[in-house]
Protein backbone atom coordinates (compact mmCIF):
# COMPACT_ATOMS: atom_id res chain seq x y z
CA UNK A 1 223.20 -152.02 -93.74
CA UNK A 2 225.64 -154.72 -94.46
CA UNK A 3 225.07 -154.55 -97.91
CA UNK A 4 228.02 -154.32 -100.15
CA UNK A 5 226.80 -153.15 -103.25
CA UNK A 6 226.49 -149.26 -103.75
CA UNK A 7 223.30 -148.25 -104.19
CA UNK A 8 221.11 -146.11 -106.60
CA UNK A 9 219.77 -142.80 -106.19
CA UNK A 10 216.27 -144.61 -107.01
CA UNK A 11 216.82 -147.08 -105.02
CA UNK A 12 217.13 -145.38 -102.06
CA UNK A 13 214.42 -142.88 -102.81
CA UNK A 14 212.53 -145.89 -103.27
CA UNK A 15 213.42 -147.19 -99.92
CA UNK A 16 212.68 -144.16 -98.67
CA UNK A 17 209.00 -143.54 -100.01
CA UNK A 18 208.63 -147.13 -98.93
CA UNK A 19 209.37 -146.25 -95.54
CA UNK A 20 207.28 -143.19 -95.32
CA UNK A 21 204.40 -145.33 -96.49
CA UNK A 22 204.47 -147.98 -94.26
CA UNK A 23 205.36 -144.87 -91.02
CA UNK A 24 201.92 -143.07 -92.24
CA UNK A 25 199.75 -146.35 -92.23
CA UNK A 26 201.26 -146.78 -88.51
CA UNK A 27 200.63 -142.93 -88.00
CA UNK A 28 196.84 -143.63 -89.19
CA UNK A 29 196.39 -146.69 -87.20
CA UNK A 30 197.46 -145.05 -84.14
CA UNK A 31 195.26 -142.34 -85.02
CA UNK A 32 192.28 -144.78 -85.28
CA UNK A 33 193.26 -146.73 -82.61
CA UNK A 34 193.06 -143.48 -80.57
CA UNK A 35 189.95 -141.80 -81.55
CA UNK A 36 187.22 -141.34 -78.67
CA UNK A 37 184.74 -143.35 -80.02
CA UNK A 38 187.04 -146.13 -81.25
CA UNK A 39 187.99 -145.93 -77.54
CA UNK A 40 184.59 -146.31 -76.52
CA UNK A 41 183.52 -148.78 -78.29
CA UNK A 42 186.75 -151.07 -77.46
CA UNK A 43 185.38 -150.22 -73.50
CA UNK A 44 181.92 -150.84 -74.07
CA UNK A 45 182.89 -154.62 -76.23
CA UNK A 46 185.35 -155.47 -72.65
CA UNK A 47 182.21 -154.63 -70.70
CA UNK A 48 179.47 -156.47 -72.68
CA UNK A 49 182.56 -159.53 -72.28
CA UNK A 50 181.82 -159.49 -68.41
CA UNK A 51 178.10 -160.36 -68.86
CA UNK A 52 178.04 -162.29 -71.82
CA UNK A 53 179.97 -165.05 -73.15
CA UNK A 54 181.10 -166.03 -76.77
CA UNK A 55 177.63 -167.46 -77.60
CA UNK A 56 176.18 -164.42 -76.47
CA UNK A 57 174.41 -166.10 -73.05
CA UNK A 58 174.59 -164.42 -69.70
CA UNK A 59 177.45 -165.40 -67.37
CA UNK A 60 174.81 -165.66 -64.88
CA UNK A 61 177.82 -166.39 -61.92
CA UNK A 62 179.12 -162.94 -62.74
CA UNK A 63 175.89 -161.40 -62.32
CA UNK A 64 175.44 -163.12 -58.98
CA UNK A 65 179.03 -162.23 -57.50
CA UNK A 66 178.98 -158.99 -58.84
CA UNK A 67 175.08 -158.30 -57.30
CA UNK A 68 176.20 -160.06 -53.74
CA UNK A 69 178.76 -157.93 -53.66
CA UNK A 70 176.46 -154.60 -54.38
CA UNK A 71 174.34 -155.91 -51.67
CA UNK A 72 177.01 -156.19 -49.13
CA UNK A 73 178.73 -152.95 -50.01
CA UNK A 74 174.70 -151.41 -49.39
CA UNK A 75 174.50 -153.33 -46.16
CA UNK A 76 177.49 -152.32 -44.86
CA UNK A 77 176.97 -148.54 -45.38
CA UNK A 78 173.35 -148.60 -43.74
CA UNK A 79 175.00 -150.77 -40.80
CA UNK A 80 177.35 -147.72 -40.61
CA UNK A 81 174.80 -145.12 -41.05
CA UNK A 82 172.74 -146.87 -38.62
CA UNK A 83 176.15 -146.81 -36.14
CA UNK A 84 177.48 -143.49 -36.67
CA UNK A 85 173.82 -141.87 -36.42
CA UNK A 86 172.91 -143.40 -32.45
CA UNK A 87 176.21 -141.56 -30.92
């Protein structure tokens, strides 16, 4: 501190308790933030973000990329089943 002045015993305890305050809210915010289900739920809200936009209507060009590309990741293991099984 560049401050000049000597300070009180209250005032530091006051700075003090102020600081301990504002170090447990971050404490229980980070404890929040944390939890499993908190977690979860932050996962689950990205997810539903993929499929649906802010108005809450299907991003129907996900869907489609994201099925085309399950079909040609099934495709390409039967092609390789089908390869590996006539040797």
């Amino acid at each position: 501190m560049s401050d000049t002045k000597a300070r009180t015993a209250e005032q530091i305890e006051a700075d003090i308790a102020a600081t301990r305050a504002r170090l447990a809210s971050t404490v229980d915010e980070l404890v929040d933030r944390a939890h499993p289900r908190n977690v979860a739920r932050r996962e689950v809200e990205k997810a539903k973000a993929q499929v649906f936009d802010e108005r809450g209507q299907l991003r129907t060009q996900k869907i489609v990329a994201v099925g085309g590309a399950a079909v040609g990741v099934i495709a390409l293991l039967l092609l390789i089943r089908r390869l590996v099984g006539r040797r």
